[in-house]
C-alpha atoms as a PDB file:
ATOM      1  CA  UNK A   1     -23.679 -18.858  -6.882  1.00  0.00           C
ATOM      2  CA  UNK A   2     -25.562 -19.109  -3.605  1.00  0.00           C
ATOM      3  CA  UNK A   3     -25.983 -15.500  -3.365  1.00  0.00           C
ATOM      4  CA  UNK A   4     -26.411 -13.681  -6.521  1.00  0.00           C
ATOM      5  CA  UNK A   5     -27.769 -10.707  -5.528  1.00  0.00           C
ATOM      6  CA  UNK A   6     -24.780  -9.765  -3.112  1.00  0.00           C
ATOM      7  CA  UNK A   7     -21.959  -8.245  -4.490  1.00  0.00           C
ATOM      8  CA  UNK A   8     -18.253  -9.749  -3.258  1.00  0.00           C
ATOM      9  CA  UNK A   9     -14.639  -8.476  -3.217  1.00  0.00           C
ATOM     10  CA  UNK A  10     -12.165 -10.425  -3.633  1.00  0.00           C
ATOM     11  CA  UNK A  11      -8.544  -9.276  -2.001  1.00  0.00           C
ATOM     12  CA  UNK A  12      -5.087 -10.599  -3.747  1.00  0.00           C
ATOM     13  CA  UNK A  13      -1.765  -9.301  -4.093  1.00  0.00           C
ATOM     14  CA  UNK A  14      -1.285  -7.112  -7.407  1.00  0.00           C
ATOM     15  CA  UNK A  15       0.521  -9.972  -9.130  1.00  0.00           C
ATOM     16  CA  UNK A  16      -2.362 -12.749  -8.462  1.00  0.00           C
ATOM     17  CA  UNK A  17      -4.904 -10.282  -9.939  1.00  0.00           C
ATOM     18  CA  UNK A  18      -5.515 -11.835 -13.093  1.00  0.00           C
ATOM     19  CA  UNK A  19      -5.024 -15.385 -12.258  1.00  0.00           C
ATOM     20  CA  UNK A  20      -7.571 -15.228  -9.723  1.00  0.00           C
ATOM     21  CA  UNK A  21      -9.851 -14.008 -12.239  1.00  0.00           C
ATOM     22  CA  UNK A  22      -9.402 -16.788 -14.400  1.00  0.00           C
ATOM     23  CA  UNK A  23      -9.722 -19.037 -11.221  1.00  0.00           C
ATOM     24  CA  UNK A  24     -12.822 -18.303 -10.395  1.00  0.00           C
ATOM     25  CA  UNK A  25     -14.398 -18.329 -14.137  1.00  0.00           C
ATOM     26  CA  UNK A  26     -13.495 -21.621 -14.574  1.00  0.00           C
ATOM     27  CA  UNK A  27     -14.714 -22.228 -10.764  1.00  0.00           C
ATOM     28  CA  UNK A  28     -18.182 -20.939 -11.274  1.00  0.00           C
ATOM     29  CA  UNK A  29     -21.341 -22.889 -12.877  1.00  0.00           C
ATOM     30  CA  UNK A  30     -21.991 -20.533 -15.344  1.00  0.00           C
ATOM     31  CA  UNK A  31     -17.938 -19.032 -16.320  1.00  0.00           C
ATOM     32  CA  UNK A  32     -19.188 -16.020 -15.569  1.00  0.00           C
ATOM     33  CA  UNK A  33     -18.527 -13.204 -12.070  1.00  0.00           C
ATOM     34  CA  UNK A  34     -20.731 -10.462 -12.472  1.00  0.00           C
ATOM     35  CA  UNK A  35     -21.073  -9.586  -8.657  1.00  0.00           C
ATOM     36  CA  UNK A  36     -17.328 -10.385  -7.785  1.00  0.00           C
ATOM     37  CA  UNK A  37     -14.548  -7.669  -8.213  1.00  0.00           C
ATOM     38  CA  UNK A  38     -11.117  -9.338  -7.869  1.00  0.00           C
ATOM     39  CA  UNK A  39      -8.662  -6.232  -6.480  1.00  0.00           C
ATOM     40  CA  UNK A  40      -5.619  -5.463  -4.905  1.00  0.00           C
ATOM     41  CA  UNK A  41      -5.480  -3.504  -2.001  1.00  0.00           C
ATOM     42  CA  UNK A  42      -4.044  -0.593  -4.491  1.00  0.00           C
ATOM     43  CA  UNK A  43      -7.006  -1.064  -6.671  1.00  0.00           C
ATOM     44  CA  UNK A  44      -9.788  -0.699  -3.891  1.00  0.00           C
ATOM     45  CA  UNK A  45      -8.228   2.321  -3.116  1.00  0.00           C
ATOM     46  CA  UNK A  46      -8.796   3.834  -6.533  1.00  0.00           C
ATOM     47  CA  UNK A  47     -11.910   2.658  -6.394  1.00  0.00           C
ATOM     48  CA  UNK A  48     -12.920   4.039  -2.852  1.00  0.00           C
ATOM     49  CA  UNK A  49     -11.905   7.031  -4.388  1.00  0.00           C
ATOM     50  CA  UNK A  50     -13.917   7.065  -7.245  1.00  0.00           C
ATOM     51  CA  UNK A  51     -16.962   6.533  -5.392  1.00  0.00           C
ATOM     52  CA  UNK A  52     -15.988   9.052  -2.410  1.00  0.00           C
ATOM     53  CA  UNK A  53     -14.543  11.888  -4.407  1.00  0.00           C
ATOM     54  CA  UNK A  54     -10.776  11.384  -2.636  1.00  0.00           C
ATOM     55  CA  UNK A  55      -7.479  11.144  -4.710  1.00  0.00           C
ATOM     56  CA  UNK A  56      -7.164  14.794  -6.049  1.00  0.00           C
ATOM     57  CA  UNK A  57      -3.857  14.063  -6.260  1.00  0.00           C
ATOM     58  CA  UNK A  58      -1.606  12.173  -8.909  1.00  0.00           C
ATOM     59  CA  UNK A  59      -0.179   9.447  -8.206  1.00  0.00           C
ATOM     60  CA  UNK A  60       3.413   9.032  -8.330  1.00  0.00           C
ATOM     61  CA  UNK A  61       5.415   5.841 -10.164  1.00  0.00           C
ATOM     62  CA  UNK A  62       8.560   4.338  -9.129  1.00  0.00           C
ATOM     63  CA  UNK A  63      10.601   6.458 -12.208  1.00  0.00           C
ATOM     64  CA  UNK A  64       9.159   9.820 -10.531  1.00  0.00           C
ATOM     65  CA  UNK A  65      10.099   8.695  -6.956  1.00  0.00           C
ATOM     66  CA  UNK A  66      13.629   7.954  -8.517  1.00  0.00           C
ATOM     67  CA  UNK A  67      13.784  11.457  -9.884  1.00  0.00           C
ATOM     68  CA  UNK A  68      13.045  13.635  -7.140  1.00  0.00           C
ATOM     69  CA  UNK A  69      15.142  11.567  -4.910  1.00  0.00           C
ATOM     70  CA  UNK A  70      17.741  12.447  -7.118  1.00  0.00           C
ATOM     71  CA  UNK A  71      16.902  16.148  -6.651  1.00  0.00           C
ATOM     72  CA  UNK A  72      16.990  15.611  -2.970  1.00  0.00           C
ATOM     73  CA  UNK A  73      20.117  13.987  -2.852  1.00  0.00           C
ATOM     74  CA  UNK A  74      21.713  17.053  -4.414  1.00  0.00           C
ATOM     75  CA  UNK A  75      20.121  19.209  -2.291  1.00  0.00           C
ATOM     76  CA  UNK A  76      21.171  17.419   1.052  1.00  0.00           C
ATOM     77  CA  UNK A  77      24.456  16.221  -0.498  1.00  0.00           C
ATOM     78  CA  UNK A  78      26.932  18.328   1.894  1.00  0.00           C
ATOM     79  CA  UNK A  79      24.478  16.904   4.925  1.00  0.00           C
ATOM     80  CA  UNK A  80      24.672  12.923   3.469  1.00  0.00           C
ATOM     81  CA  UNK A  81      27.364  12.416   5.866  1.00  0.00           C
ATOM     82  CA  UNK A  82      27.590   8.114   5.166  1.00  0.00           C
ATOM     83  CA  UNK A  83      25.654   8.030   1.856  1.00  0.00           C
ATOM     84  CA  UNK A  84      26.815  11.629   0.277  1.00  0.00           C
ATOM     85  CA  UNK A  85      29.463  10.018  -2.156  1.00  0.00           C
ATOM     86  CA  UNK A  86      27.403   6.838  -3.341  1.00  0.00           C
ATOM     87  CA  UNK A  87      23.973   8.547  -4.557  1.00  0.00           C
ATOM     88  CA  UNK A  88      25.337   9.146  -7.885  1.00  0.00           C
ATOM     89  CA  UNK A  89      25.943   5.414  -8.434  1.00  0.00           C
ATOM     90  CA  UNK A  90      24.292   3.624 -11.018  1.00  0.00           C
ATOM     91  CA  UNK A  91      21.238   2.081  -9.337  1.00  0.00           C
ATOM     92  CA  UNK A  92      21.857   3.198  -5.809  1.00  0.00           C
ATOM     93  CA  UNK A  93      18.840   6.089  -5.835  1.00  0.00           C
ATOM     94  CA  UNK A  94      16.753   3.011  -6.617  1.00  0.00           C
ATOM     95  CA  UNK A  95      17.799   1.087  -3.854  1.00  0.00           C
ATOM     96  CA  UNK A  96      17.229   4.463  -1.113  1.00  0.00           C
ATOM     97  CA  UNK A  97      13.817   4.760  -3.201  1.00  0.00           C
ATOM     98  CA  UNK A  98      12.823   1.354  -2.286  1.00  0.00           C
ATOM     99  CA  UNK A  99      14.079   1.646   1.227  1.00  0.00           C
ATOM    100  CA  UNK A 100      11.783   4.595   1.973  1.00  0.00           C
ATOM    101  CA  UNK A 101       8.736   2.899  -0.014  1.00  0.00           C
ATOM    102  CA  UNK A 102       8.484   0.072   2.571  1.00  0.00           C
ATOM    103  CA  UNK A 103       9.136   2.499   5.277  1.00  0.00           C
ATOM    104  CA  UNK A 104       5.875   4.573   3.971  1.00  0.00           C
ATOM    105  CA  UNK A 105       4.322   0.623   3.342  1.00  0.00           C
ATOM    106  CA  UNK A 106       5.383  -0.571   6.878  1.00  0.00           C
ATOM    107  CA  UNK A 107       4.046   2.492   8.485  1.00  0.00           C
ATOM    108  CA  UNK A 108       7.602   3.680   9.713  1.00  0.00           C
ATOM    109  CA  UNK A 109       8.268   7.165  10.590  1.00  0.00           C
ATOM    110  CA  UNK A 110      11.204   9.234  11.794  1.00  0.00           C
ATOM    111  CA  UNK A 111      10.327   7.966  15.767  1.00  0.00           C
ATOM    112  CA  UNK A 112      11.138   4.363  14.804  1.00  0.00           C
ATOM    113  CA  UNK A 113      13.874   4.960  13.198  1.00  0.00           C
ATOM    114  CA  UNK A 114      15.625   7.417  15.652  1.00  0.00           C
ATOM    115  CA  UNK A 115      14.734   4.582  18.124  1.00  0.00           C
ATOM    116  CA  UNK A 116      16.777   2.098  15.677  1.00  0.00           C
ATOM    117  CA  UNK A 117      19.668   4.823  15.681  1.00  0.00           C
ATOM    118  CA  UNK A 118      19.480   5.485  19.239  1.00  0.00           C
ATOM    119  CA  UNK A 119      19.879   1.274  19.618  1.00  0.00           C
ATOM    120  CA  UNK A 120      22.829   1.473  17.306  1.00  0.00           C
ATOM    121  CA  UNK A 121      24.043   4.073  18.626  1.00  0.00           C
ATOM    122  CA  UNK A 122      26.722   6.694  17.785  1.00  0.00           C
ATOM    123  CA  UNK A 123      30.018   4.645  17.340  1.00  0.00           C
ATOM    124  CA  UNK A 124      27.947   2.399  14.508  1.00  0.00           C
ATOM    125  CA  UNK A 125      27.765   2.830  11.020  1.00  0.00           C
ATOM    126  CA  UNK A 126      24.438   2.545  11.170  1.00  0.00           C
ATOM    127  CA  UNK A 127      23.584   5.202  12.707  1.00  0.00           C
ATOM    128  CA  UNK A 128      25.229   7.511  10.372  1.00  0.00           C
ATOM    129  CA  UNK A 129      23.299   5.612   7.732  1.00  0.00           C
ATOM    130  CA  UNK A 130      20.093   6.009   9.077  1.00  0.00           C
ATOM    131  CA  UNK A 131      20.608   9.681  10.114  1.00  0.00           C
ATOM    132  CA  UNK A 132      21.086   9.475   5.878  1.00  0.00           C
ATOM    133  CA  UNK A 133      18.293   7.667   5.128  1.00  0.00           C
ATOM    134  CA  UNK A 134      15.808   9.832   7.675  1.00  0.00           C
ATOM    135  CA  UNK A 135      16.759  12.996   6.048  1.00  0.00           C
ATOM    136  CA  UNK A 136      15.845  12.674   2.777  1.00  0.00           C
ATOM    137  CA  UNK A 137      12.757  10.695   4.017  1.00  0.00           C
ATOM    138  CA  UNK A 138      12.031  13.995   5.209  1.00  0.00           C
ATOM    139  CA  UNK A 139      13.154  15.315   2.431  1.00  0.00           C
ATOM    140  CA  UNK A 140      10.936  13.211  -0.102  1.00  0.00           C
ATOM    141  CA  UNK A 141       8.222  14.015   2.240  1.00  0.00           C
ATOM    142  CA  UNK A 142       8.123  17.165   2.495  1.00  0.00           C
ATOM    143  CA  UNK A 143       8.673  17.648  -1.166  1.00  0.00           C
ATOM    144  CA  UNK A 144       5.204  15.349  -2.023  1.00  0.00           C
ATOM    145  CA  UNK A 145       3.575  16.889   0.831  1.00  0.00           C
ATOM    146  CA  UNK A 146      -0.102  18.405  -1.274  1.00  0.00           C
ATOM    147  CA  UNK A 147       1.915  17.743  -4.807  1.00  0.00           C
ATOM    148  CA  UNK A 148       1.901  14.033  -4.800  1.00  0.00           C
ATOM    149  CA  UNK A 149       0.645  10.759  -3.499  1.00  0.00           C
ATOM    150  CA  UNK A 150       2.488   7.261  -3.602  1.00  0.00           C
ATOM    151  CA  UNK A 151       0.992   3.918  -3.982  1.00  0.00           C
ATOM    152  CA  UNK A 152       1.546   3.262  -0.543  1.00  0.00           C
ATOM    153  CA  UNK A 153       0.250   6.339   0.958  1.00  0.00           C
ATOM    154  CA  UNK A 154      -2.752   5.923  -1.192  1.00  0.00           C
ATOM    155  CA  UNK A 155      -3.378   2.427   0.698  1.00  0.00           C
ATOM    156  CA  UNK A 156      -2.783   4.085   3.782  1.00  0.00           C
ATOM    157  CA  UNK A 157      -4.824   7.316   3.299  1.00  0.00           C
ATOM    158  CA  UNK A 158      -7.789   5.112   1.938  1.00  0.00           C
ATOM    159  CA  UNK A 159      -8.218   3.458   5.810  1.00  0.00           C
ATOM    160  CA  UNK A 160     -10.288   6.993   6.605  1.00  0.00           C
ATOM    161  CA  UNK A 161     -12.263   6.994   3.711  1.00  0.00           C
ATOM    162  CA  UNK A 162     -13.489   3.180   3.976  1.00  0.00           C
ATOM    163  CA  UNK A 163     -14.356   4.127   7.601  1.00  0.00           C
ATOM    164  CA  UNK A 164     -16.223   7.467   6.755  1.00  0.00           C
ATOM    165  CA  UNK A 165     -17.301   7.687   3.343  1.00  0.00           C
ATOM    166  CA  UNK A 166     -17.599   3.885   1.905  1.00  0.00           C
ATOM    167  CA  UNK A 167     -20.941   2.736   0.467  1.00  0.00           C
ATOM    168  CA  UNK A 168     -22.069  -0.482  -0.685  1.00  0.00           C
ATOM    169  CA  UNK A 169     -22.752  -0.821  -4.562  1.00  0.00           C
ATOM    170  CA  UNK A 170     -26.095  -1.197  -3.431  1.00  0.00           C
ATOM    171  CA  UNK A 171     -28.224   0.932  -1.328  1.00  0.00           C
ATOM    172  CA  UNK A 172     -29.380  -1.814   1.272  1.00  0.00           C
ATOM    173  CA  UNK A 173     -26.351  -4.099   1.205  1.00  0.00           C
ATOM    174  CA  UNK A 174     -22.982  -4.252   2.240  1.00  0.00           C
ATOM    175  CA  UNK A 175     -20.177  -5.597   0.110  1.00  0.00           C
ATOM    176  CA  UNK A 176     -19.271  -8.830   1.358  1.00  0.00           C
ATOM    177  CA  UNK A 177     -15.560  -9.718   1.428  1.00  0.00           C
ATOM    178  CA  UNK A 178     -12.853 -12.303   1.179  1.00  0.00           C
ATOM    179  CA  UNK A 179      -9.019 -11.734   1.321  1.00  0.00           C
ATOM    180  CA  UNK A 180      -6.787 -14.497   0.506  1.00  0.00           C
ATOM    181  CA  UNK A 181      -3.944 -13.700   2.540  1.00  0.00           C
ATOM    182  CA  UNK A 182      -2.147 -16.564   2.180  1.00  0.00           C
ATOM    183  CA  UNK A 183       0.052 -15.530  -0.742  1.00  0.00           C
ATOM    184  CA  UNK A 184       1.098 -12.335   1.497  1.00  0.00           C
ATOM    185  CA  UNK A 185       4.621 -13.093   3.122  1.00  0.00           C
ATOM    186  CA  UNK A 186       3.296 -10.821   5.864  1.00  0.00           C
ATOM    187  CA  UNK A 187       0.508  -8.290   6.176  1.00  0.00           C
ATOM    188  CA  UNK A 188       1.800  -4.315   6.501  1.00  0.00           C
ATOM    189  CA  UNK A 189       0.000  -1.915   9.567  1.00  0.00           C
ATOM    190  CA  UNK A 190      -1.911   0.029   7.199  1.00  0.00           C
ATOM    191  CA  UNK A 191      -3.447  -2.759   5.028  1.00  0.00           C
ATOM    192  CA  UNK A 192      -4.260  -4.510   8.609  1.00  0.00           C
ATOM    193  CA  UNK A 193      -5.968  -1.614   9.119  1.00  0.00           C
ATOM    194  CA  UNK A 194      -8.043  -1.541   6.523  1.00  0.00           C
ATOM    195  CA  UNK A 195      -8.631  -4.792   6.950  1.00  0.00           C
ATOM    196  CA  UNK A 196     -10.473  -3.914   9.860  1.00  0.00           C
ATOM    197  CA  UNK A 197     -11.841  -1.234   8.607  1.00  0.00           C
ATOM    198  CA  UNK A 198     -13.683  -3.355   5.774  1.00  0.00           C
ATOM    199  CA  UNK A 199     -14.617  -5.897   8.564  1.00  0.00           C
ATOM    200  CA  UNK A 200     -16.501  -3.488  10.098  1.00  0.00           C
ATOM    201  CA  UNK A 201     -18.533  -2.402   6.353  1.00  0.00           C
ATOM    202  CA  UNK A 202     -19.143  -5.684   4.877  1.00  0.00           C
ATOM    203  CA  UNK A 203     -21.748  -8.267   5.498  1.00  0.00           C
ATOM    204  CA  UNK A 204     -19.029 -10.829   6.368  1.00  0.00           C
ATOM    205  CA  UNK A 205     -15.173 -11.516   5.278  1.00  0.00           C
ATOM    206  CA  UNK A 206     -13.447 -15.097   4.623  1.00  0.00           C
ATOM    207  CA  UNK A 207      -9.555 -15.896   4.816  1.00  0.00           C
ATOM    208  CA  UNK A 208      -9.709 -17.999   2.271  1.00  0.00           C
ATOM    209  CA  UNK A 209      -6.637 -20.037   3.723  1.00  0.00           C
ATOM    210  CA  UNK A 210      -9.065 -21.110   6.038  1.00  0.00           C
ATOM    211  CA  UNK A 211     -11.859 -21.777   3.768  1.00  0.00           C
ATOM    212  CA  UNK A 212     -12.340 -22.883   0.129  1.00  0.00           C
ATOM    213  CA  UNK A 213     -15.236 -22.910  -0.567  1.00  0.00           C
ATOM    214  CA  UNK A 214     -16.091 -19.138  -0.183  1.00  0.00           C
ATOM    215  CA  UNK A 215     -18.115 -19.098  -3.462  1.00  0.00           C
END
């Protein structure tokens, strides 16, 4: 309301998308939010995208992550030394899928966890398990590597285009931006970058656990 003319952003969690639209019709004089995009950080990466020309690549959904772990599984099945004779368990695949999703969310790569197997170490059962778990990461990797994209690399990947590419919706203004981070249980590497990233683009950015009365 104060500033029409500026355009804002407004950062949620996937889930809160839609609710927070609703919030803020029923916040605003006129029921109406032209100039305010609610996203998640997902969304604003399609949409850097869109602008900057990026995401050549398709994006890939929980059921095709399931499959080609499943194909990886067979093909590393004589290697899977503690996880060989439980990846053809109902549900299990999904579990490993999920595992290695918040490793790619969490910004975890083989050096972390050889330093969490090298903590273990050899006499564990962990160690065996995450020996498991890093090869098909590598694996799954490998086999996406200029085929696919997931969801979280696309968060991640979106951090250089922000930085390089990103222009306002407008050719003299920045977007101005507000994350409400208080409905995050915690805040991943990658979206804390592009946190920053956006800090450094936009005319100004709210927590709104700090404020309420961004609008």
């Amino acid at each position: 309301m104060k500033y029409p003319e500026r355009n804002y952003i407004v950062l949620v969690p996937e889930q809160f998308t839609m609710q927070t639209q609703k919030d803020l019709v029923m916040m605003h004089e006129r029921k109406g939010i032209m100039n305010i995009d609610v996203l998640s950080f997902a969304r604003l990466a399609y949409r850097v995208f869109e602008e900057t020309g990026g995401g050549g690549l398709p994006v890939l959904d929980d059921e095709g992550k399931n499959l080609i772990l499943r194909k990886i599984a067979g093909d590393y099945e004589s290697e899977l030394k503690m996880l060989g004779g439980h990846m053809k368990k109902q549900g299990y695949i999904s579990e490993v899928k999920s595992v290695i999703s918040e490793f790619t969310q969490y910004d975890i790569g083989e050096d972390e966890i050889e330093r969490v197997m090298e903590s273990a170490g050899e006499s564990s059962r962990l160690y065996y398990k995450l020996a498991d778990i890093r090869l098909l990461y590598r694996g799954f990797t490998d086999y996406l590597r200029e085929k696919y994209i997931t969801k979280e690399e696309l968060i991640k990947s979106k951090n250089y285009i922000i930085d390089k590419n990103f222009k306002a919706p407008h050719k003299n203004e920045e977007p101005k931006v507000f994350t409400y981070e208080e409905n995050y249980e915690f805040i991943q590497r990658a979206v804390e970058r592009i946190t920053r990233a956006l800090c450094a683009k936009s005319l100004s950015v709210t927590d709104e656990s700090e404020s309420s009365s961004a609008i």
